[in-house]
PDB file of N, CA and C in Angstrom:
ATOM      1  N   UNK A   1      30.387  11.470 155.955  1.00  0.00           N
ATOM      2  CA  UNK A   1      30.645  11.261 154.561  1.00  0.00           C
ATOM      3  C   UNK A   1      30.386  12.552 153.794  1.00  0.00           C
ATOM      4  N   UNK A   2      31.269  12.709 152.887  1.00  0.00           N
ATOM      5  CA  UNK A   2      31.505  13.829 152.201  1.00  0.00           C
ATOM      6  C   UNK A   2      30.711  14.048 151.127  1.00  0.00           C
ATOM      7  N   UNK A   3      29.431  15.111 150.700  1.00  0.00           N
ATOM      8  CA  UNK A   3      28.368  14.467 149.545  1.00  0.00           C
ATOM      9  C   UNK A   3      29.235  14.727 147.921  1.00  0.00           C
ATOM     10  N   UNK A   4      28.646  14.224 147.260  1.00  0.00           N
ATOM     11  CA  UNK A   4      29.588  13.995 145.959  1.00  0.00           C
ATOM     12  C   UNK A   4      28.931  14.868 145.051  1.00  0.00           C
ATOM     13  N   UNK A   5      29.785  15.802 143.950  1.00  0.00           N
ATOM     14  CA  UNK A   5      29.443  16.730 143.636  1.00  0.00           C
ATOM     15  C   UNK A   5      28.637  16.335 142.859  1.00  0.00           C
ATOM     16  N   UNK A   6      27.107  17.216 142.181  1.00  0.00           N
ATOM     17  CA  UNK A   6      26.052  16.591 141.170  1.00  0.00           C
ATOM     18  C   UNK A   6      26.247  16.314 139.936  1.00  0.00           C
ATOM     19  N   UNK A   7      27.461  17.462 139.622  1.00  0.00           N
ATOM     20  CA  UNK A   7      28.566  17.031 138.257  1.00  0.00           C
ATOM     21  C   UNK A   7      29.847  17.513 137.775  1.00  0.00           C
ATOM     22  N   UNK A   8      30.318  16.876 137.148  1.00  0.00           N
ATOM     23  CA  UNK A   8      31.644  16.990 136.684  1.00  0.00           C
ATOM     24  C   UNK A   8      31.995  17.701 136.035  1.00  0.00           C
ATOM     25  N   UNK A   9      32.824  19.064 135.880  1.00  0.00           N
ATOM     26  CA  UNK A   9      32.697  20.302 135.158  1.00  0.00           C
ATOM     27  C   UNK A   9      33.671  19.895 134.065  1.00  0.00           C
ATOM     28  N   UNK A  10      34.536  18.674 134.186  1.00  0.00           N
ATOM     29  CA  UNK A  10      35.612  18.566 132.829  1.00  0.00           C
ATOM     30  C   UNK A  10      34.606  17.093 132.583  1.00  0.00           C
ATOM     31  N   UNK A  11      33.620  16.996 132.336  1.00  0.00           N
ATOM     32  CA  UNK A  11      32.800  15.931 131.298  1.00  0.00           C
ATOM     33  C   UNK A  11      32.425  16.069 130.160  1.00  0.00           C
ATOM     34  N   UNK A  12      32.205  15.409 129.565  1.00  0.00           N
ATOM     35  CA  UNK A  12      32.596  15.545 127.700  1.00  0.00           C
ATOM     36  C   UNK A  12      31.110  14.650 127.656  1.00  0.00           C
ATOM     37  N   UNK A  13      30.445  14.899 126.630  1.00  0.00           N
ATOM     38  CA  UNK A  13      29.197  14.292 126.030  1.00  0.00           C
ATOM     39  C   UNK A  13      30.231  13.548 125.339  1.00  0.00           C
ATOM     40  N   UNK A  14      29.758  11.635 125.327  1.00  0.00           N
ATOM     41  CA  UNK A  14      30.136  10.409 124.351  1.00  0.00           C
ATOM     42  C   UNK A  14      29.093  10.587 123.505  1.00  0.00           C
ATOM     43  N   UNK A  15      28.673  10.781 122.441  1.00  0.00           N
ATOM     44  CA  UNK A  15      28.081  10.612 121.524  1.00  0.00           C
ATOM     45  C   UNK A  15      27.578   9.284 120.971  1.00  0.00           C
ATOM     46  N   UNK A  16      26.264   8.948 120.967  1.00  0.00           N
ATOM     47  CA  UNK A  16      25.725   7.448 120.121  1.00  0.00           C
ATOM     48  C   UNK A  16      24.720   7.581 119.706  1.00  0.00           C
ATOM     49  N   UNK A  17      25.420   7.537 118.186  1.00  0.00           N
ATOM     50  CA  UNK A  17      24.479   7.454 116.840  1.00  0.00           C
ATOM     51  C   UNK A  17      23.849   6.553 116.881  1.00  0.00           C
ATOM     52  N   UNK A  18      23.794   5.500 117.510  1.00  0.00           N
ATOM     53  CA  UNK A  18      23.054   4.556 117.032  1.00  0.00           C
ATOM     54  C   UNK A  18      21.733   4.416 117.697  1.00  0.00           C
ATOM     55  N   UNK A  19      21.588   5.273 119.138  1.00  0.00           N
ATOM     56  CA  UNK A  19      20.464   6.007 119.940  1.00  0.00           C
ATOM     57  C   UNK A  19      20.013   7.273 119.841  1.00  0.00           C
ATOM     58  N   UNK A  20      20.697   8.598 119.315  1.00  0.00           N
ATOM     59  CA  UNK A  20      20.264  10.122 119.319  1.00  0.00           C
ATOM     60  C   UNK A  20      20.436  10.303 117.756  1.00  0.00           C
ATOM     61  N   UNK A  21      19.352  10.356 116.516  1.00  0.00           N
ATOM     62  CA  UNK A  21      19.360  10.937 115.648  1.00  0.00           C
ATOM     63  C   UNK A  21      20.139  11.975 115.678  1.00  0.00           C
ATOM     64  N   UNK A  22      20.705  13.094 116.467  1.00  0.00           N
ATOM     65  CA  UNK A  22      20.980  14.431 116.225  1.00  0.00           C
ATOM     66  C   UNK A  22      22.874  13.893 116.291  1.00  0.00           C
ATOM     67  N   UNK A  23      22.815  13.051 117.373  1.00  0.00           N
ATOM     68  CA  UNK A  23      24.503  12.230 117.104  1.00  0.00           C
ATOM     69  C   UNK A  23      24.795  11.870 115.876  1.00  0.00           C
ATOM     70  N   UNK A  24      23.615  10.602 115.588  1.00  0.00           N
ATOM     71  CA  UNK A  24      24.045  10.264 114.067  1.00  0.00           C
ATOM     72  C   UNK A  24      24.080  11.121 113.231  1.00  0.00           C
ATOM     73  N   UNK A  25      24.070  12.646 113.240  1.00  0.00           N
ATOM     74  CA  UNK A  25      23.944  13.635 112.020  1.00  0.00           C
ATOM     75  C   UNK A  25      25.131  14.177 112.199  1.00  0.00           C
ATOM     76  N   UNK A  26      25.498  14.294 113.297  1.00  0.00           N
ATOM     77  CA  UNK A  26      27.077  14.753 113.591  1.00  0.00           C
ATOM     78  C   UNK A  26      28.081  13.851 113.019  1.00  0.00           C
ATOM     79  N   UNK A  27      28.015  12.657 113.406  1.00  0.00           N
ATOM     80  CA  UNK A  27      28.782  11.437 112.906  1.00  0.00           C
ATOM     81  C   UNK A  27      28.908  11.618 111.204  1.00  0.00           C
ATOM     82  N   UNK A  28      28.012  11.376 110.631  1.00  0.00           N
ATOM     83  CA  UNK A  28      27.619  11.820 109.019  1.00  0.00           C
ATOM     84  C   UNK A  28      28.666  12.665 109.098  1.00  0.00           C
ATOM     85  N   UNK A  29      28.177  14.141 109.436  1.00  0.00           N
ATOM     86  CA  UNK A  29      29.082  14.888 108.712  1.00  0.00           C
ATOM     87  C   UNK A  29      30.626  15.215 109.175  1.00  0.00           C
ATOM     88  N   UNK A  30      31.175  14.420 110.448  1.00  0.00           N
ATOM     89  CA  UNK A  30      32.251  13.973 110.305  1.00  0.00           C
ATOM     90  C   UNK A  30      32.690  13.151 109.003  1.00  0.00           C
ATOM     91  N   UNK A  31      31.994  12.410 109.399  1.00  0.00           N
ATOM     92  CA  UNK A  31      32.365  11.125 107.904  1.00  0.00           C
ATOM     93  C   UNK A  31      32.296  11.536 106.631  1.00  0.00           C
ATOM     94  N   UNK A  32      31.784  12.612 106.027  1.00  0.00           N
ATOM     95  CA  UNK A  32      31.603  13.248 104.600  1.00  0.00           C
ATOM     96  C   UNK A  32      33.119  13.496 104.678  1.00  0.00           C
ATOM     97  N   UNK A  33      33.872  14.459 105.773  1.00  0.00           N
ATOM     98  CA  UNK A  33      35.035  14.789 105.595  1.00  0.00           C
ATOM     99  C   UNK A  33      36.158  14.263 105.948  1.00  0.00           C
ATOM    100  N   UNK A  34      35.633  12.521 105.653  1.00  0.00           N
ATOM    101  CA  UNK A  34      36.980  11.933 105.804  1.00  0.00           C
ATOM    102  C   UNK A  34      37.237  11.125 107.290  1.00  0.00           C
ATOM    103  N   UNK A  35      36.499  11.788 108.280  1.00  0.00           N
ATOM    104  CA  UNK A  35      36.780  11.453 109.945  1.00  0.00           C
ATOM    105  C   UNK A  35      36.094  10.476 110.198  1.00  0.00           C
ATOM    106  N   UNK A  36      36.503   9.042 110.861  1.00  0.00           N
ATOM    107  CA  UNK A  36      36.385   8.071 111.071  1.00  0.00           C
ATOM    108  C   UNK A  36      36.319   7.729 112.402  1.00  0.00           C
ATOM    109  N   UNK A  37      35.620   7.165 112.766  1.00  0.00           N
ATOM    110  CA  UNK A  37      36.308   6.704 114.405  1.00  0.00           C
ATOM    111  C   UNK A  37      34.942   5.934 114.827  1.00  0.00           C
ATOM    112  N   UNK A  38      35.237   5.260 115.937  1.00  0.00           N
ATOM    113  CA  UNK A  38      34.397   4.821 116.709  1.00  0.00           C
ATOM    114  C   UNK A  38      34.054   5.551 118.021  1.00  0.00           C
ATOM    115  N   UNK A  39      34.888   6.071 119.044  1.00  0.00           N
ATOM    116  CA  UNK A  39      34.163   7.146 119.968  1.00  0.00           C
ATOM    117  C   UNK A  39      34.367   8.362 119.511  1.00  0.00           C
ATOM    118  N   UNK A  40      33.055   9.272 119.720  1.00  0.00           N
ATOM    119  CA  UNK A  40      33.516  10.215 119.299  1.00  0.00           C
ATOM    120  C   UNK A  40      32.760  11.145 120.518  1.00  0.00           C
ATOM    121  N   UNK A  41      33.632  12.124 121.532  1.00  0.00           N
ATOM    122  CA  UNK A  41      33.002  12.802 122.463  1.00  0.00           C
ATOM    123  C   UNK A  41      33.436  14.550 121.969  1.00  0.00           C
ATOM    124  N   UNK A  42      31.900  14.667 122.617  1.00  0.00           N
ATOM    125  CA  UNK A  42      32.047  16.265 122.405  1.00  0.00           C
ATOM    126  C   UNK A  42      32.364  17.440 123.409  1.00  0.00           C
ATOM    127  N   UNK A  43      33.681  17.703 123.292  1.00  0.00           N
ATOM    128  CA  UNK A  43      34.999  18.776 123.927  1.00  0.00           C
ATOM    129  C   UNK A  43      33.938  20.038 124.297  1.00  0.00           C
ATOM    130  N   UNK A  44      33.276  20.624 123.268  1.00  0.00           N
ATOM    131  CA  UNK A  44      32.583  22.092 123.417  1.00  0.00           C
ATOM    132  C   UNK A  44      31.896  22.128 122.271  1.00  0.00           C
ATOM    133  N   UNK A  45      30.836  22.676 122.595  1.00  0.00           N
ATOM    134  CA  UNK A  45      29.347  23.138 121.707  1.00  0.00           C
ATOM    135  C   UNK A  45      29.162  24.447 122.280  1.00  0.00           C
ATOM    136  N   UNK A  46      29.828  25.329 121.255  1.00  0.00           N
ATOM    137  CA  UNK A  46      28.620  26.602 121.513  1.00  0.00           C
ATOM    138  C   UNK A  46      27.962  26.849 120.286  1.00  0.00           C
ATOM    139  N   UNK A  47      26.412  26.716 121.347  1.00  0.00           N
ATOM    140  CA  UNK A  47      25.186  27.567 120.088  1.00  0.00           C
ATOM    141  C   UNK A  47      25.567  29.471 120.003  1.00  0.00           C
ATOM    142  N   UNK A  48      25.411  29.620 118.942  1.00  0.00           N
ATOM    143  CA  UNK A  48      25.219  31.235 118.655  1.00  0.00           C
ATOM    144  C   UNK A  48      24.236  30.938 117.890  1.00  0.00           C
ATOM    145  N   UNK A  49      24.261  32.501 117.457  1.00  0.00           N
ATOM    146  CA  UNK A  49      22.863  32.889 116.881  1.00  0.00           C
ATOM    147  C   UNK A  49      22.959  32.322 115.323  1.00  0.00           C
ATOM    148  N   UNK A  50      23.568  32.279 114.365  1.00  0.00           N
ATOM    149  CA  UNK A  50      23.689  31.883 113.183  1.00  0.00           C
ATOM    150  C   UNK A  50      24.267  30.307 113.065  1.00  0.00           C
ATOM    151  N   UNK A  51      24.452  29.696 113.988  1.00  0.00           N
ATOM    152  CA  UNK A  51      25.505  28.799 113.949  1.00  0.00           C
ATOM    153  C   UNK A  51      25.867  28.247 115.261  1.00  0.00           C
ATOM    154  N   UNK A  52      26.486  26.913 115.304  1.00  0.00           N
ATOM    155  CA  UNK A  52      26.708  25.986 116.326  1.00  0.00           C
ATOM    156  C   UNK A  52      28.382  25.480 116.426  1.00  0.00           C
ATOM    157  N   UNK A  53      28.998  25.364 116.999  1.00  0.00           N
ATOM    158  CA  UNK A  53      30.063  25.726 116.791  1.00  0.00           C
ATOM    159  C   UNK A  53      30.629  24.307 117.455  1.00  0.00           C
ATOM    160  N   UNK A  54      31.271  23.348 116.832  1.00  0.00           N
ATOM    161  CA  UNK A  54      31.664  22.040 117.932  1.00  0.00           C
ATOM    162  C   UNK A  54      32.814  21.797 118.181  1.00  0.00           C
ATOM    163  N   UNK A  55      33.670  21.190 118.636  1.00  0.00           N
ATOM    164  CA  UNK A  55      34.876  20.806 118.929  1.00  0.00           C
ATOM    165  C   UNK A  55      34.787  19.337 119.079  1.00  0.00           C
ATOM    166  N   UNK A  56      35.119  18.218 118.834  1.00  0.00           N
ATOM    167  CA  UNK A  56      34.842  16.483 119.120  1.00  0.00           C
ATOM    168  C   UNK A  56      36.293  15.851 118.754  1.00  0.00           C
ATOM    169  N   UNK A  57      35.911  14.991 120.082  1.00  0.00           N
ATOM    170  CA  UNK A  57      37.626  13.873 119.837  1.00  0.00           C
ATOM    171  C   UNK A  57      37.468  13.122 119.502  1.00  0.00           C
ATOM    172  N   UNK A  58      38.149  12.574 118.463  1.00  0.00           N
ATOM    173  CA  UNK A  58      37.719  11.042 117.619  1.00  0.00           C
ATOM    174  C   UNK A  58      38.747  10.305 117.786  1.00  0.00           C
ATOM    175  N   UNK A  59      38.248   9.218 118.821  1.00  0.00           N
ATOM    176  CA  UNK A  59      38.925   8.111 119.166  1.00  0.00           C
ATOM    177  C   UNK A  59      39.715   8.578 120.396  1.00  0.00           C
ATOM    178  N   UNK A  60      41.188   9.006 120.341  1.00  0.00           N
ATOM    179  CA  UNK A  60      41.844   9.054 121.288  1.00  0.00           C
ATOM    180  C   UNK A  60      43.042   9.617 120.226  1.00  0.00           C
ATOM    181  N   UNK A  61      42.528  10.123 119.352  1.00  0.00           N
ATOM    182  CA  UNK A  61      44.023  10.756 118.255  1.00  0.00           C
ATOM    183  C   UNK A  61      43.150  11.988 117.471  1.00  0.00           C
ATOM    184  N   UNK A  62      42.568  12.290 117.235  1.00  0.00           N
ATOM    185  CA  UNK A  62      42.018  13.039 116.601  1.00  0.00           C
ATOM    186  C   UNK A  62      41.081  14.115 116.886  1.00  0.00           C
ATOM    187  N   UNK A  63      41.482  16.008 116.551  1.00  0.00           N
ATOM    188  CA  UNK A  63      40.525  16.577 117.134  1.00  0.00           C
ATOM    189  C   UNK A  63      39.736  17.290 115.931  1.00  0.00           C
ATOM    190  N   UNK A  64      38.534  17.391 116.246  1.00  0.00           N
ATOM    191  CA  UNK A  64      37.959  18.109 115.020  1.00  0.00           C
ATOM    192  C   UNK A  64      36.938  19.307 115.457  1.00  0.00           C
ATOM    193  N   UNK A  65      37.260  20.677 114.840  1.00  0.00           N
ATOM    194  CA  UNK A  65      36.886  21.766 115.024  1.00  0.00           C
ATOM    195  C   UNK A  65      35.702  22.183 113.624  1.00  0.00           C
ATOM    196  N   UNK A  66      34.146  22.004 114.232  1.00  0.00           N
ATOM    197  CA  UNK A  66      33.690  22.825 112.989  1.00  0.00           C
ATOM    198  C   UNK A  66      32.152  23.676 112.946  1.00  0.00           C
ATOM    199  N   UNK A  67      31.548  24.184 112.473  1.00  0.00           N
ATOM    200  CA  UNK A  67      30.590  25.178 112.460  1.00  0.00           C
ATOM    201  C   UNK A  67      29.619  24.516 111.524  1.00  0.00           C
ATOM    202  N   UNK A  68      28.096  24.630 112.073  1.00  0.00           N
ATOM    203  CA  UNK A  68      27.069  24.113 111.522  1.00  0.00           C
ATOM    204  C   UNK A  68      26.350  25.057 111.419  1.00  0.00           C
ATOM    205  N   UNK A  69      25.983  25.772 110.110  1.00  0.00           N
ATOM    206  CA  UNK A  69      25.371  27.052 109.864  1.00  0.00           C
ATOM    207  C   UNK A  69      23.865  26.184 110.346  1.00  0.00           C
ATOM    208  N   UNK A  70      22.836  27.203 111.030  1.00  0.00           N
ATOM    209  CA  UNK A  70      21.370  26.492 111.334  1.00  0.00           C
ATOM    210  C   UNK A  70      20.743  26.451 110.421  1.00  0.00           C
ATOM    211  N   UNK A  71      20.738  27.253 109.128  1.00  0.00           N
ATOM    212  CA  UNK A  71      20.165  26.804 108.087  1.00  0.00           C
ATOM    213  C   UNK A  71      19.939  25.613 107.589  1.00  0.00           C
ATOM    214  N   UNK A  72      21.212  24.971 107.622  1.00  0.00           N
ATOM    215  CA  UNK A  72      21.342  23.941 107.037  1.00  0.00           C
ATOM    216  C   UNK A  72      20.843  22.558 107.520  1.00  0.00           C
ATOM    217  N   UNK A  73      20.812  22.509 108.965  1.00  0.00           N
ATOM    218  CA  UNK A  73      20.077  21.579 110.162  1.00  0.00           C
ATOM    219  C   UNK A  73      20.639  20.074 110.022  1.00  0.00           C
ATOM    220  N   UNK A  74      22.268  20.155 109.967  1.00  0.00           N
ATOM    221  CA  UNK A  74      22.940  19.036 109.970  1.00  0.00           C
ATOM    222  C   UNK A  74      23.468  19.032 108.769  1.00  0.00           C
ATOM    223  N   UNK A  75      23.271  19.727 107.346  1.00  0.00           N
ATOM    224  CA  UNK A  75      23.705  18.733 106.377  1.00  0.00           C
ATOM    225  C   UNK A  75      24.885  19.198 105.629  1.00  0.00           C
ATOM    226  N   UNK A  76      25.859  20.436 106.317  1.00  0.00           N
ATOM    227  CA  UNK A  76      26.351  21.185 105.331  1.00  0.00           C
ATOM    228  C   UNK A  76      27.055  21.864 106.739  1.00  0.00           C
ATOM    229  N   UNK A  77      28.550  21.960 106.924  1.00  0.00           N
ATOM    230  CA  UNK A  77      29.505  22.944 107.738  1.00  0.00           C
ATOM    231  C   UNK A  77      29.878  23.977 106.414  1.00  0.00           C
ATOM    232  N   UNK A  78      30.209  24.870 107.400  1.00  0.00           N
ATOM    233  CA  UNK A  78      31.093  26.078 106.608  1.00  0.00           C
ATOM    234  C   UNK A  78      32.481  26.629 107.447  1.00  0.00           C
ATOM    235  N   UNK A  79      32.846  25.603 108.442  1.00  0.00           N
ATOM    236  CA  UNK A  79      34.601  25.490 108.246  1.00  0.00           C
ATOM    237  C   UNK A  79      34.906  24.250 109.188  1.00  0.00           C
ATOM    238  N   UNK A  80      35.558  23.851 108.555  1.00  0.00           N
ATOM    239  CA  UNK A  80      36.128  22.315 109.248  1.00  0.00           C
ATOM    240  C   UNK A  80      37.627  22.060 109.349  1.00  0.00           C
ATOM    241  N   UNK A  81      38.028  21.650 110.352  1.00  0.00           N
ATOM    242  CA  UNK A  81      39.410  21.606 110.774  1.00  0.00           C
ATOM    243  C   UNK A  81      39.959  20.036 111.682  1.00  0.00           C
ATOM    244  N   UNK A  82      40.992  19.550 110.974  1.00  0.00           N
ATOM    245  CA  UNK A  82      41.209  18.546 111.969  1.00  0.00           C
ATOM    246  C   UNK A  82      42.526  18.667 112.505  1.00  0.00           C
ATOM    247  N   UNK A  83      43.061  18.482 113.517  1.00  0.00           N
ATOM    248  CA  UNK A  83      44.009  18.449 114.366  1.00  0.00           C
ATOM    249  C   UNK A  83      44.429  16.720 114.905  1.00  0.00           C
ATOM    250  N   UNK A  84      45.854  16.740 115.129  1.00  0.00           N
ATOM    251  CA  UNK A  84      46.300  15.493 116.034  1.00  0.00           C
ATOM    252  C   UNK A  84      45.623  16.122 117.126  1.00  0.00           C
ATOM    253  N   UNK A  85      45.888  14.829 118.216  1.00  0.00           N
ATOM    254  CA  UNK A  85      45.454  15.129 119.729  1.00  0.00           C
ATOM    255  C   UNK A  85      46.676  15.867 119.822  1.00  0.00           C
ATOM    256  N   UNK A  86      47.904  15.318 119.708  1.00  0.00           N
ATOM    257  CA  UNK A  86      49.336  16.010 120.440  1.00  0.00           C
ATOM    258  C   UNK A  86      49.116  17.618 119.654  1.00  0.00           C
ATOM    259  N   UNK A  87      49.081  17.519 118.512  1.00  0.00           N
ATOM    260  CA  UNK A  87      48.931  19.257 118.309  1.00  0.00           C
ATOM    261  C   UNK A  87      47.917  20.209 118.701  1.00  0.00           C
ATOM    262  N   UNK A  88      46.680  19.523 118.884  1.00  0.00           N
ATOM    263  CA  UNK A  88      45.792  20.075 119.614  1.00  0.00           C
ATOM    264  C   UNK A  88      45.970  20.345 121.117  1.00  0.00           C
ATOM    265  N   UNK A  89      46.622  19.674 122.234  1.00  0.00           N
ATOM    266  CA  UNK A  89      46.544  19.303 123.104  1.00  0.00           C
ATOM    267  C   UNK A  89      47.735  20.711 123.346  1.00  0.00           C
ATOM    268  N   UNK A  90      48.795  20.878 122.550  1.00  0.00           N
ATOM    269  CA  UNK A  90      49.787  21.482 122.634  1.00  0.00           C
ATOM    270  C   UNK A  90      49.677  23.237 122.864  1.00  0.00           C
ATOM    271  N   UNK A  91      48.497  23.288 121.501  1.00  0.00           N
ATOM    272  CA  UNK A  91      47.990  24.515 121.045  1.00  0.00           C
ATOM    273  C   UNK A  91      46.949  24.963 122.623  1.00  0.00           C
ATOM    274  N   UNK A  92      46.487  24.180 123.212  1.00  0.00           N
ATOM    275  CA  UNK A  92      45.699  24.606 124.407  1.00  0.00           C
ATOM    276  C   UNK A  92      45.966  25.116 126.002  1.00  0.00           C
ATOM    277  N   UNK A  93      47.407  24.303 125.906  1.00  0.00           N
ATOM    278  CA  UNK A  93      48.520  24.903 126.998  1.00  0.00           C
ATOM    279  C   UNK A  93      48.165  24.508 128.699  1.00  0.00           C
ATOM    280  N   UNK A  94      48.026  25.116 129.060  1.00  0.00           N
ATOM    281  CA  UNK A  94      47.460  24.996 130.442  1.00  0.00           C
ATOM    282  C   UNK A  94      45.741  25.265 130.724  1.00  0.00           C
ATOM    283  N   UNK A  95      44.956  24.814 131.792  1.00  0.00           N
ATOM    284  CA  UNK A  95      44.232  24.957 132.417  1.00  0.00           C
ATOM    285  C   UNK A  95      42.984  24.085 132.106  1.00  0.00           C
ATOM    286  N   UNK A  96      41.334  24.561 132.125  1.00  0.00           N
ATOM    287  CA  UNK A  96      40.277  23.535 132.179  1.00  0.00           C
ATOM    288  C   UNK A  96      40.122  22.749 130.828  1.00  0.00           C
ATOM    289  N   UNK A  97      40.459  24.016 130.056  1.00  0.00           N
ATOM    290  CA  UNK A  97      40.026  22.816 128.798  1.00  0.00           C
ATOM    291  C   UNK A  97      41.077  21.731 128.383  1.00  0.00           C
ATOM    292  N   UNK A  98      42.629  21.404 128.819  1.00  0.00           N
ATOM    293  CA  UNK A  98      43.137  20.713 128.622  1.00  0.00           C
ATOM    294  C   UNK A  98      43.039  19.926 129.552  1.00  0.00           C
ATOM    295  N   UNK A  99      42.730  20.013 131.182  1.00  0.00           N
ATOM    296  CA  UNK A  99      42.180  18.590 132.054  1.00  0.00           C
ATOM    297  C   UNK A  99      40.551  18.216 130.863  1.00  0.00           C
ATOM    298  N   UNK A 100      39.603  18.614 130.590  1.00  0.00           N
ATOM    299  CA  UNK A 100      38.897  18.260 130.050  1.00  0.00           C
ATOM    300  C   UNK A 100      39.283  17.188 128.638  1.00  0.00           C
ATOM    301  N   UNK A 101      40.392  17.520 127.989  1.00  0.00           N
ATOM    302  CA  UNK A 101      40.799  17.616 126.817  1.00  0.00           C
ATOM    303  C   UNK A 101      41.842  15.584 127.496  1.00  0.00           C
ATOM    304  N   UNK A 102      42.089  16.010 128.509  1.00  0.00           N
ATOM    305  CA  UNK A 102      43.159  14.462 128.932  1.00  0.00           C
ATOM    306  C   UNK A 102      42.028  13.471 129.318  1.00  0.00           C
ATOM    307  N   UNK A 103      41.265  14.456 130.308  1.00  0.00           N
ATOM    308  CA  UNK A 103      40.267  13.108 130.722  1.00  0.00           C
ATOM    309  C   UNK A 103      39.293  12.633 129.679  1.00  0.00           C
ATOM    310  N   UNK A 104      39.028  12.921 128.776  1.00  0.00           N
ATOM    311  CA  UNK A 104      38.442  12.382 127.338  1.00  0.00           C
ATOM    312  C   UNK A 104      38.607  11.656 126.944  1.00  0.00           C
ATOM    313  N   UNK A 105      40.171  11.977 126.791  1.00  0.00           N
ATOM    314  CA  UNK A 105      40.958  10.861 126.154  1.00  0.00           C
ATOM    315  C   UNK A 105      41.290   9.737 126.951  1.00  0.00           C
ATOM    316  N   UNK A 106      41.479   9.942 127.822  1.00  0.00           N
ATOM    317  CA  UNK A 106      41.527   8.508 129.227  1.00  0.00           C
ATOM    318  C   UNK A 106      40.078   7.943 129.028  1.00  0.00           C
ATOM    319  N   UNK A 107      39.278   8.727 128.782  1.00  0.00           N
ATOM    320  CA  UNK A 107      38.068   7.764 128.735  1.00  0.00           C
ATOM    321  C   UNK A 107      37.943   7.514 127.191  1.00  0.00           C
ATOM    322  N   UNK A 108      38.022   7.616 126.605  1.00  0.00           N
ATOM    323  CA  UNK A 108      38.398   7.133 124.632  1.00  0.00           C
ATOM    324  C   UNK A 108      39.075   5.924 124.788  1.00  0.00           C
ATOM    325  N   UNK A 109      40.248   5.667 125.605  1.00  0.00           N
ATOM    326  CA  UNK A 109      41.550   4.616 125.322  1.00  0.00           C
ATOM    327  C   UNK A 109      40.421   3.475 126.258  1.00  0.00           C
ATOM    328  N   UNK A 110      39.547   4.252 127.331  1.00  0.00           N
ATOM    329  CA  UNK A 110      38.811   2.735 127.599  1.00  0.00           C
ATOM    330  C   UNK A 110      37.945   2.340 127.328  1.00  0.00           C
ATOM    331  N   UNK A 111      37.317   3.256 126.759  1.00  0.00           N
ATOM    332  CA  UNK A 111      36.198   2.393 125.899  1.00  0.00           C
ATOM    333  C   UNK A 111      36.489   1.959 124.455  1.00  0.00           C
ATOM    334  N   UNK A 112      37.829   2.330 123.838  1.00  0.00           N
ATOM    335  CA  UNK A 112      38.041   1.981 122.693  1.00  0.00           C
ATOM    336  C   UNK A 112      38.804  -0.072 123.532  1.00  0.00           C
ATOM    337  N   UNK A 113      39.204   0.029 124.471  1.00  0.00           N
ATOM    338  CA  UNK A 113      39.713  -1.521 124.821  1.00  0.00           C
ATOM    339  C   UNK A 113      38.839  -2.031 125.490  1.00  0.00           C
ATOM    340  N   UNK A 114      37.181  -1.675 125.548  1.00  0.00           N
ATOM    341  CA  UNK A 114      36.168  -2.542 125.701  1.00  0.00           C
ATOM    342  C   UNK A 114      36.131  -3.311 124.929  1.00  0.00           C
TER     343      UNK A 114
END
């Protein structure tokens, strides 16, 4: 038997606010700008030095690109962007981050028909 790898390099953090304070602060400030959803998984997080930088799919249609200055410690972005999945998906073209970017969404469409 073949051993199974320890992890999955196209896995996406599901996010739940309703268990990780630091989720529910993300959720918030989706929601200040309008973004709604019930799953919401996170595509890419990079920390830098001034700032945190996220990428998150909401639902199975929606991508949202935005920057959390550390000053602010959740309560305030300084650039926010939303995208369709199809235009997002389009803009990314080939390779890891778009298998990352499908299997998300395959897992969005099933936990949104739980």
């Amino acid at each position: 038997m073949l051993p199974q790898r320890l992890n999955d390099r196209y896995s996406t953090y599901v996010l739940q606010p309703d268990r990780e304070i630091s989720d529910a602060e993300l959720v918030a400030l989706m929601s200040e700008h309008g973004v709604r959803g019930v799953v919401f998984q996170i595509l890419r997080h990079i920390p830098e030095q001034g700032e945190d930088l996220y990428t998150v799919l909401v639902d199975d249609s929606l991508v949202v690109e935005f920057e959390v200055p550390r000053t602010t410690r959740m309560t305030a972005v300084s650039e926010f962007s939303i995208f369709s999945l199809a235009m997002y998906r389009h803009e990314l073209g080939q390779g890891k981050s778009r298998i990352r970017l499908d299997q998300a969404t395959a897992n969005a469409r099933k936990l949104l028909s739980a």
